[in-house]
Every structure is written in structure tokens, then in C-alpha cells.
N, C-alpha and C. Protein backbone atom coordinates (compact mmCIF):
# COMPACT_ATOMS: atom_id res chain seq x y z
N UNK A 1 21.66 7.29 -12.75
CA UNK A 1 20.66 7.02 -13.77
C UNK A 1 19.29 6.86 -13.10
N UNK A 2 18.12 7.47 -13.82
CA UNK A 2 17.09 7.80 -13.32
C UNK A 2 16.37 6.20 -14.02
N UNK A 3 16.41 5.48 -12.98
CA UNK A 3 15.36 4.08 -13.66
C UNK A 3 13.82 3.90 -13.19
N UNK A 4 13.19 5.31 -12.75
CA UNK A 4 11.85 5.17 -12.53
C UNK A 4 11.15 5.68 -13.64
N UNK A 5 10.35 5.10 -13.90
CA UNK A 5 8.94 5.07 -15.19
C UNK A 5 7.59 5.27 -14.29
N UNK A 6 6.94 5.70 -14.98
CA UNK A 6 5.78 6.51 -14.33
C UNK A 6 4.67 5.53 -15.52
N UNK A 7 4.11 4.95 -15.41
CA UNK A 7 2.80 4.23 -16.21
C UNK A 7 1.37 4.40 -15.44
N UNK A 8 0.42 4.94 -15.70
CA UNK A 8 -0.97 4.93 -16.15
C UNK A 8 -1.73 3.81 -16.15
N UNK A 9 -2.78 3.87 -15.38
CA UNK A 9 -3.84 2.49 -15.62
C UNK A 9 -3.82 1.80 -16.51
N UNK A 10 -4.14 2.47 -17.89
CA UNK A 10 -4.14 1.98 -19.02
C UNK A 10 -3.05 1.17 -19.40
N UNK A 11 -1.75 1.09 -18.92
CA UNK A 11 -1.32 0.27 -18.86
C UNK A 11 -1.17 -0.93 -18.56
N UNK A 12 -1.48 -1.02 -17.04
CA UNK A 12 -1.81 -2.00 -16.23
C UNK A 12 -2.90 -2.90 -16.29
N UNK A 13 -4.14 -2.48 -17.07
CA UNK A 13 -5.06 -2.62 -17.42
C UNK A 13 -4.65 -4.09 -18.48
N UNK A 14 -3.85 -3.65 -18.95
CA UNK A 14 -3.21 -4.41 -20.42
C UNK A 14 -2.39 -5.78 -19.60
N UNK A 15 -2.20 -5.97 -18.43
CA UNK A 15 -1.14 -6.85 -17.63
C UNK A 15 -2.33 -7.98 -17.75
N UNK A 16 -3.86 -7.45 -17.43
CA UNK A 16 -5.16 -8.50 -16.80
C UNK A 16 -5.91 -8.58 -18.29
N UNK A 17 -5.52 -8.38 -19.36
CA UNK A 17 -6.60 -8.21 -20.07
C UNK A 17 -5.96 -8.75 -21.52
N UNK A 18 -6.20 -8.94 -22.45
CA UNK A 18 -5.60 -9.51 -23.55
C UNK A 18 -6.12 -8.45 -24.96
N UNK A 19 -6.15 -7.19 -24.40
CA UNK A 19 -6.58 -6.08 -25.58
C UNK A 19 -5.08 -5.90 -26.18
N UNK A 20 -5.31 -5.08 -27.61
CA UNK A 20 -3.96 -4.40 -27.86
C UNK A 20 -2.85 -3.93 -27.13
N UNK A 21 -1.75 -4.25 -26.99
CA UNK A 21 -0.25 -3.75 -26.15
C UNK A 21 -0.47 -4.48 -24.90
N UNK A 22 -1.27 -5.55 -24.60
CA UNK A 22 -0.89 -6.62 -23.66
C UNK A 22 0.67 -7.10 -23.78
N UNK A 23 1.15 -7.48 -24.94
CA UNK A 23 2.71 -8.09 -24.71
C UNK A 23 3.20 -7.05 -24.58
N UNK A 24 3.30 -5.69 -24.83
CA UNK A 24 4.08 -4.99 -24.65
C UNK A 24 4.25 -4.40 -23.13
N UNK A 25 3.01 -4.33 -22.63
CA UNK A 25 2.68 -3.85 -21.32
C UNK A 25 2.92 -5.02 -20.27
N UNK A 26 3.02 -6.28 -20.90
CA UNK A 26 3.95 -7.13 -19.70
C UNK A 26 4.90 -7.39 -19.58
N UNK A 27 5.57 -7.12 -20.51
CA UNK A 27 6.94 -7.10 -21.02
C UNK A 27 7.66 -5.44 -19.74
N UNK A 28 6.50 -4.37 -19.62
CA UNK A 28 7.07 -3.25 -18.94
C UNK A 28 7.34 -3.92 -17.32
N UNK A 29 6.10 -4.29 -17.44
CA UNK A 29 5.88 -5.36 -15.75
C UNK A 29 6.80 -6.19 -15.85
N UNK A 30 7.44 -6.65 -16.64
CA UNK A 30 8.64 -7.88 -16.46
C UNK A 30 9.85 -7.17 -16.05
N UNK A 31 10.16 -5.99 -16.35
CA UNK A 31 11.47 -5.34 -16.59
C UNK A 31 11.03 -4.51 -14.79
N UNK A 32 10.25 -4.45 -14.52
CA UNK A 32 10.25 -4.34 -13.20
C UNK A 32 10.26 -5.07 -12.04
N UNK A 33 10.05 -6.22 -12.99
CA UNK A 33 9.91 -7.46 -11.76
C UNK A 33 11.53 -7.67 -11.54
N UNK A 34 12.30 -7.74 -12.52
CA UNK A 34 13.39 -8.09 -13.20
C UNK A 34 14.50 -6.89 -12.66
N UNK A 35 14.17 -5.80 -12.07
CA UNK A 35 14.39 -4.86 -11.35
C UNK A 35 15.74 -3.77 -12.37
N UNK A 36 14.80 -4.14 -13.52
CA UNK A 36 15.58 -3.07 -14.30
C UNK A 36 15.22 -2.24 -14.45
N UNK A 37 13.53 -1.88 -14.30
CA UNK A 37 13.12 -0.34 -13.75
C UNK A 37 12.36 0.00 -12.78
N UNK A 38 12.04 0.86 -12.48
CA UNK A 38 11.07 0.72 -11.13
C UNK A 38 10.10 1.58 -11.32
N UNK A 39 8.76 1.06 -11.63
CA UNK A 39 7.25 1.43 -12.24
C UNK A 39 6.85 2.12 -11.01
N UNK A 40 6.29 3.33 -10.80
CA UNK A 40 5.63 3.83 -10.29
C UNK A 40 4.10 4.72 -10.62
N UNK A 41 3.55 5.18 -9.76
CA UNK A 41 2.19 5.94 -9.98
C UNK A 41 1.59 6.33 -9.24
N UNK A 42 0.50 7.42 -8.89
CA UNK A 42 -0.23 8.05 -8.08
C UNK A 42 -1.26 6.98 -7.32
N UNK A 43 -1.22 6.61 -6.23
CA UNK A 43 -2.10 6.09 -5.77
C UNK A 43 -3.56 5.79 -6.40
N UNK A 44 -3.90 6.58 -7.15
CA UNK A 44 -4.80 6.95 -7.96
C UNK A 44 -5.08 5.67 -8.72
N UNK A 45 -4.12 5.12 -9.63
CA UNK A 45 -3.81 3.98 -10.08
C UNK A 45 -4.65 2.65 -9.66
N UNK A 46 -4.67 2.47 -8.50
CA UNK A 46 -5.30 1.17 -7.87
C UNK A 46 -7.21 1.82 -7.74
N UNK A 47 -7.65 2.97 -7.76
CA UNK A 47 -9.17 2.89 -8.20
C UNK A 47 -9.27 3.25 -9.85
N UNK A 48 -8.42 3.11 -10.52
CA UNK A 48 -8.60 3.38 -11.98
C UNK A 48 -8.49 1.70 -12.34
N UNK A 49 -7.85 1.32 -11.86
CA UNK A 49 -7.81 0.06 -12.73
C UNK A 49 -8.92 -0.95 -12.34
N UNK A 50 -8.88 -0.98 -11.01
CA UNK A 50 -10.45 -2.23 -10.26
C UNK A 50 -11.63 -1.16 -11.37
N UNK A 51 -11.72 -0.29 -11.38
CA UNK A 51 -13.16 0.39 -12.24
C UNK A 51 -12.74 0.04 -13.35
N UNK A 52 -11.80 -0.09 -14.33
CA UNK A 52 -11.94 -0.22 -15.41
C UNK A 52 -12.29 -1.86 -15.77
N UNK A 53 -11.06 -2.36 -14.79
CA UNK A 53 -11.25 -4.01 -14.78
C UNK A 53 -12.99 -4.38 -14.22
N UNK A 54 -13.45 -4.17 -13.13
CA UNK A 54 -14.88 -4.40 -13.00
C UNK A 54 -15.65 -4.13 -14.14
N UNK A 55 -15.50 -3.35 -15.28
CA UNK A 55 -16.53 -3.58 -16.28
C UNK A 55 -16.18 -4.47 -17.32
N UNK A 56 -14.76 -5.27 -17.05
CA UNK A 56 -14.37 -6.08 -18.26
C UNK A 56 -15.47 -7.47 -17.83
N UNK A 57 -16.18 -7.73 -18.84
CA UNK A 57 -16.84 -8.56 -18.66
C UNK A 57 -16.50 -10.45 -18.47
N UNK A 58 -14.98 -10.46 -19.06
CA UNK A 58 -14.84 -11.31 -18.44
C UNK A 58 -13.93 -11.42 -17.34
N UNK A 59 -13.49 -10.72 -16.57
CA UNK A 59 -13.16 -10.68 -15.05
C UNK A 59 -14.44 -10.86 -13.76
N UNK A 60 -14.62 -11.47 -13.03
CA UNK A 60 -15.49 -11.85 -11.77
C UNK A 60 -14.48 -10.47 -10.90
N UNK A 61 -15.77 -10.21 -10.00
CA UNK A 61 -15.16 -9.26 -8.71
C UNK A 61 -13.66 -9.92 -8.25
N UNK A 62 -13.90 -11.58 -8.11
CA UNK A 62 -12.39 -12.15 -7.63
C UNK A 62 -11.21 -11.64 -8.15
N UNK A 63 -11.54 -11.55 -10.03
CA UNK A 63 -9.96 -11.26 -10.13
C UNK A 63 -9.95 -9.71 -10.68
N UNK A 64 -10.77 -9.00 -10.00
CA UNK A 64 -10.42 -7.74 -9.95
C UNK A 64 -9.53 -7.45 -8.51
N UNK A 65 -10.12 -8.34 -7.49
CA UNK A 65 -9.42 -7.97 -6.32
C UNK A 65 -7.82 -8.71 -6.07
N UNK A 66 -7.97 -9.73 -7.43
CA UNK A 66 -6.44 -10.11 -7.00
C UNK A 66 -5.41 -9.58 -8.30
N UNK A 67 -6.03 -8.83 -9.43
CA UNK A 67 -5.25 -7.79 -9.78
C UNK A 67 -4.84 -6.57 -9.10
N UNK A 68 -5.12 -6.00 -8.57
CA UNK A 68 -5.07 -5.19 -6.83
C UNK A 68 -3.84 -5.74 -6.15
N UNK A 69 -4.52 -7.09 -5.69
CA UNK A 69 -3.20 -7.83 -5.06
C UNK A 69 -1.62 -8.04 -5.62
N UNK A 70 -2.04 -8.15 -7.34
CA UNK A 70 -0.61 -8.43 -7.98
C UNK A 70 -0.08 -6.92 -7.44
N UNK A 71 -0.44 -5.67 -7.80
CA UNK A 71 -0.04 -4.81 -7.88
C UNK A 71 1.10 -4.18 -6.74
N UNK A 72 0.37 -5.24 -5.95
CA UNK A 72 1.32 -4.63 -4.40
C UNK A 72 1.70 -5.50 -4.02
N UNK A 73 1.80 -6.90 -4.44
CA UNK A 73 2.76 -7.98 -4.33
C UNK A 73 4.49 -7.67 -5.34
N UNK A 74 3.91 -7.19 -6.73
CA UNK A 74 5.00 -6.64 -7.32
C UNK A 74 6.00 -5.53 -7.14
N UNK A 75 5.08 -4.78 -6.17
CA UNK A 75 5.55 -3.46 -5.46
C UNK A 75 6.00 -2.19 -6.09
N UNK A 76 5.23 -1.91 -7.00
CA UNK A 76 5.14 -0.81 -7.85
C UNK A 76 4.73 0.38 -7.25
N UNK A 77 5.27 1.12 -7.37
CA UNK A 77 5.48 2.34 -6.46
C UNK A 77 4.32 3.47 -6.09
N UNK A 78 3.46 3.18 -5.44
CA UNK A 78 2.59 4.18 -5.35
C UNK A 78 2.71 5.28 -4.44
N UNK A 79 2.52 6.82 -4.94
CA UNK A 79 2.73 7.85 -4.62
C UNK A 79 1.45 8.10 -4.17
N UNK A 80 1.23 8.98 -2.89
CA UNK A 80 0.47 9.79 -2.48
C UNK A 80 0.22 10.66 -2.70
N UNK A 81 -1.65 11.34 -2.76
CA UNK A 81 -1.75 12.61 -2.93
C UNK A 81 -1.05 13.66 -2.07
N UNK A 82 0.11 14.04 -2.36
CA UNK A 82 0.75 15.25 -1.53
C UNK A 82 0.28 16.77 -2.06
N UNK A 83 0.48 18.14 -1.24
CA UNK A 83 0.02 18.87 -2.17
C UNK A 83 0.79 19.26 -3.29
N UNK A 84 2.44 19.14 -3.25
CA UNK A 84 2.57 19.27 -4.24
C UNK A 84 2.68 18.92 -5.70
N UNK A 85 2.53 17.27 -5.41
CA UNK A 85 2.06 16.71 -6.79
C UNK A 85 0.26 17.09 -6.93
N UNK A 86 -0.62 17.25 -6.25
CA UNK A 86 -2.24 18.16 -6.61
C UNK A 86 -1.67 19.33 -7.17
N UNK A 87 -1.35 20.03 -6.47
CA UNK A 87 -0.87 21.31 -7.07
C UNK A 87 -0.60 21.36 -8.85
N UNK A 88 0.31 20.32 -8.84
CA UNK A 88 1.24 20.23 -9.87
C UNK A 88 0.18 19.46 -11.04
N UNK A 89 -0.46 19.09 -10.63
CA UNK A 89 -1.66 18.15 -11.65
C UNK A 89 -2.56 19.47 -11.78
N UNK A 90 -2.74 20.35 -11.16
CA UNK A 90 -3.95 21.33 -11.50
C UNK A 90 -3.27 21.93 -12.70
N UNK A 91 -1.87 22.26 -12.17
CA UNK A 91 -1.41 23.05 -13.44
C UNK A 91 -1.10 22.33 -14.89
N UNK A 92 -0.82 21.53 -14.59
CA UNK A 92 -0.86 20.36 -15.85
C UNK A 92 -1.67 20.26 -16.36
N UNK A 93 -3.08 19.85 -16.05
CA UNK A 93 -4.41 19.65 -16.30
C UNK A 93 -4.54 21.14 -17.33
N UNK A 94 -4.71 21.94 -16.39
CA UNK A 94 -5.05 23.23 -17.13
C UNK A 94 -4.25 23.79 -18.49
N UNK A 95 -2.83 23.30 -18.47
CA UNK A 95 -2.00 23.53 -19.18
C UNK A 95 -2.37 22.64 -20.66
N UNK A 96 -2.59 21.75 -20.61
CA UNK A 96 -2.86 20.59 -21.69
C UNK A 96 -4.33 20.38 -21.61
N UNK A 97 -5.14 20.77 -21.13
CA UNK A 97 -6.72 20.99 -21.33
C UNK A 97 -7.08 19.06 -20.80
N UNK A 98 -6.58 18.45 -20.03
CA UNK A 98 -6.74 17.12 -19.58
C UNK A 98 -7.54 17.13 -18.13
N UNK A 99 -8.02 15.75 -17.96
CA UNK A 99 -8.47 15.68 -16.55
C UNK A 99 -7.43 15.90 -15.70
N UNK A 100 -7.19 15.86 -14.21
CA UNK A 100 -6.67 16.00 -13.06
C UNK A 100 -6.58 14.60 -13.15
N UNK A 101 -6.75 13.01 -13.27
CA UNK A 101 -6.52 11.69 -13.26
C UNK A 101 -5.57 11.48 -13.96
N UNK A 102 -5.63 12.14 -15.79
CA UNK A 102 -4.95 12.49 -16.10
C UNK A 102 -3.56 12.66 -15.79
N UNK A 103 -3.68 14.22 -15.65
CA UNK A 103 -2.65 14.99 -15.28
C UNK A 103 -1.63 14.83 -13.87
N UNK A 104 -2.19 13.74 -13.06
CA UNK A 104 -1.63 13.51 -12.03
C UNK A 104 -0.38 12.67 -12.37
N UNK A 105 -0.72 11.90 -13.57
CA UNK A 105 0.60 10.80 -13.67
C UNK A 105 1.60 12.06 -14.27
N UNK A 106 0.89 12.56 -15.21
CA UNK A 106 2.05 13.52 -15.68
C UNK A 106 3.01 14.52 -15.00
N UNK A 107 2.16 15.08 -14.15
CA UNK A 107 2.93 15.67 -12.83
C UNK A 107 4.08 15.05 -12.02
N UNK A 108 3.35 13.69 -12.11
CA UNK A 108 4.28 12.65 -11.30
C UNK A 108 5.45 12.37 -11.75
N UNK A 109 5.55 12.12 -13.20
CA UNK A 109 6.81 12.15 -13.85
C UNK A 109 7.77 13.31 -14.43
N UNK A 110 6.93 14.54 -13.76
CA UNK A 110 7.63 15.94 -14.15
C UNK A 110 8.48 16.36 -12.92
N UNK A 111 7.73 15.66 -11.80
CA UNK A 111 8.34 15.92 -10.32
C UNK A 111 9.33 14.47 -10.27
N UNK A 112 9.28 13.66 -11.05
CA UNK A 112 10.46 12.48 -10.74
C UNK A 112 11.89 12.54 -11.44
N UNK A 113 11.49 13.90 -12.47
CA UNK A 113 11.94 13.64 -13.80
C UNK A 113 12.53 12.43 -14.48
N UNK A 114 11.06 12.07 -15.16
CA UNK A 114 11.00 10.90 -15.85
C UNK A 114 9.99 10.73 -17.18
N UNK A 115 10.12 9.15 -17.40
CA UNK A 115 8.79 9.54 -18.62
C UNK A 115 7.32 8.99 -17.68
N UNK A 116 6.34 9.43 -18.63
CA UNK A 116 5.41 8.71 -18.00
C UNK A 116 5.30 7.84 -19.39
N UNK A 117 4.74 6.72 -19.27
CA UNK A 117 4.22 5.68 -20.11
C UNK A 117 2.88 5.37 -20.42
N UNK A 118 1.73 5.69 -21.42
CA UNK A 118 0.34 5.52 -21.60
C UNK A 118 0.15 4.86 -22.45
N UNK A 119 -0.89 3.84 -22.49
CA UNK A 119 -1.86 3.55 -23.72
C UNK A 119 -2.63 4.20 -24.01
N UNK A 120 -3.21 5.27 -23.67
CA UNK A 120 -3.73 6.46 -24.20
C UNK A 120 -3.04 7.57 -25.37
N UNK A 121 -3.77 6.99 -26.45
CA UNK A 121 -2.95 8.14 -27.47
C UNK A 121 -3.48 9.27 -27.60
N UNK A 122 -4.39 9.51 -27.23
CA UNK A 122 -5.10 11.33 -27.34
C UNK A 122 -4.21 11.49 -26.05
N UNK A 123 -3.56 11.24 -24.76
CA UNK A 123 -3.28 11.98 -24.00
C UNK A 123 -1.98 11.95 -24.20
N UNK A 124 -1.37 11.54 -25.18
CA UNK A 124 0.24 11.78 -25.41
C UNK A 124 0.23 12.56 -26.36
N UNK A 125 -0.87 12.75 -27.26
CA UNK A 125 -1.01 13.46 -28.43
C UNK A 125 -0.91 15.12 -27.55
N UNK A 126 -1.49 15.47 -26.79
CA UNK A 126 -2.28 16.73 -26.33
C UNK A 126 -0.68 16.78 -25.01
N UNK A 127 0.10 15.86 -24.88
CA UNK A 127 1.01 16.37 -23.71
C UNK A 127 2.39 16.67 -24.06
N UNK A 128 3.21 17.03 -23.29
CA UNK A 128 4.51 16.29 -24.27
C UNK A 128 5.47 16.17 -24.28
N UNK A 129 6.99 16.03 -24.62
CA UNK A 129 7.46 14.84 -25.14
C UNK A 129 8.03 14.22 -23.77
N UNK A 130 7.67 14.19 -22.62
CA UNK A 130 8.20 12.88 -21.56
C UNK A 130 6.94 12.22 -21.51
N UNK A 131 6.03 11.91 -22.35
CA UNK A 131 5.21 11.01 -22.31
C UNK A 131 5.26 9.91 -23.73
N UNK A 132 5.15 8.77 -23.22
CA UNK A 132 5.53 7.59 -24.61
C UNK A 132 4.55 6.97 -24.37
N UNK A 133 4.05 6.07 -25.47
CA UNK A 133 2.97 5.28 -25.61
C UNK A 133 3.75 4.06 -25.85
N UNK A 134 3.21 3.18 -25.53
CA UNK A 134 3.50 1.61 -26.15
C UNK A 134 3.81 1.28 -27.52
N UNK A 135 4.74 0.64 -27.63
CA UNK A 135 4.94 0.68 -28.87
C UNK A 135 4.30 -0.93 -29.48
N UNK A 136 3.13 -0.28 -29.81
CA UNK A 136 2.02 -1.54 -30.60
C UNK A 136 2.41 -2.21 -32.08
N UNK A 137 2.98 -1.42 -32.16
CA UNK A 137 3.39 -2.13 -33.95
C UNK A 137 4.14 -3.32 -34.21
């Protein structure tokens, strides 16, 4: 059984922040802590989230850098740019008309075969079906 999940900033984003699909998105982080799945993502991940978190206005630089820290204290799987996951994001990208930031998680979970997981609904809308969104309702 394939227990790796592939999640997106936008997720993680939701662990430090108290926007929509916060419980749901810690609830994903629990089930990994809990080692019932094992969250992974493109390296990519750790400058998407300090940029997104640095403009949340109520986070200080401090706890942008120790959301960083949770990330690799929890040990969530970060993948390297190899060429064949670049490779594999160009064609993705191009295929679904998305960025390469994008398209990298998606690659990632096409080469893990797995889902990827987003809070982004235009990019689950435009990809498809091994990508799931949070279920907010």
C-alpha cells in the first residue's frame, strides 16, 4: 500500500495560519505525525511557504523561521530537484496550462504514484483526477 501523499504549500500554509481548511489541513499533519501517511513535496515547498507566511501579517520573521523548523522537525519528505521530476513538471505544466511550482507537486505525485493534495481549487479544477482538495465543508 502506497501511504505517501504529496501536499502543496497551500496546505501547509493552513498548519500556521487560521484561514479556511486549517482543521482539515492539521488534521493531514496529524495523520503524519501519527505515521499513518507519509506527506511529502518538492523541496520547493519550504520557499513557497516562508514567502507566503512572511506576508501574513500576523506572523513576525520568528515564526516564519520556526514554521520552517516544524517542517523538518516533523520530517515530511522533501524531494529534490532531479531532472526527472523538472522534466516531468515541464510537461505537466504545459499539459494543464499551470506554472512549473505548480506542476512540480503534480509531477511528484505522478512519479510516486499518488495523490497530490491542494487548497488550490483552480489548480485541481484545470488538473486531474490524482489531485484532491480539502474537504472544507
Amino acid at each position: 500500500m502506497n501511504n505517501k501523499t504529496v501536499i502543496d504549500a497551500n496546505i501547509v500554509v493552513k498548519w500556521f495560519t487560521k484561514e479556511q481548511g486549517h482543521t482539515q489541513a492539521k488534521a493531514l499533519r496529524d495523520s503524519h505525525i501519527q505515521h499513518k501517511i507519509e506527506l511529502t513535496a518538492p523541496d520547493l515547498l519550504l520557499y513557497e511557504l516562508a514567502n507566503a507566511l512572511r506576508y501574513n501579517k500576523n506572523l513576525t520573521p520568528e515564526d516564519v523561521k520556526q514554521a520552517i523548523k516544524t517542517i523538518n522537525m516533523i520530517q515530511v519528505t522533501l524531494v529534490p530537484p532531479t531532472e526527472i521530476l523538472i522534466n516531468r513538471a515541464i510537461d505537466v505544466a504545459e499539459k494543464h496550462g499551470i506554472t512549473i511550482y505548480d506542476a512540480s507537486y503534480l509531477a511528484l505525485a505522478e512519479i510516486l504514484e499518488t495523490n497530490l493534495i491542494t487548497a488550490d481549487e483552480k489548480l485541481a479544477q484545470k488538473t486531474p483526477a490524482n489531485v484532491n482538495t480539502l474537504d472544507t465543508k
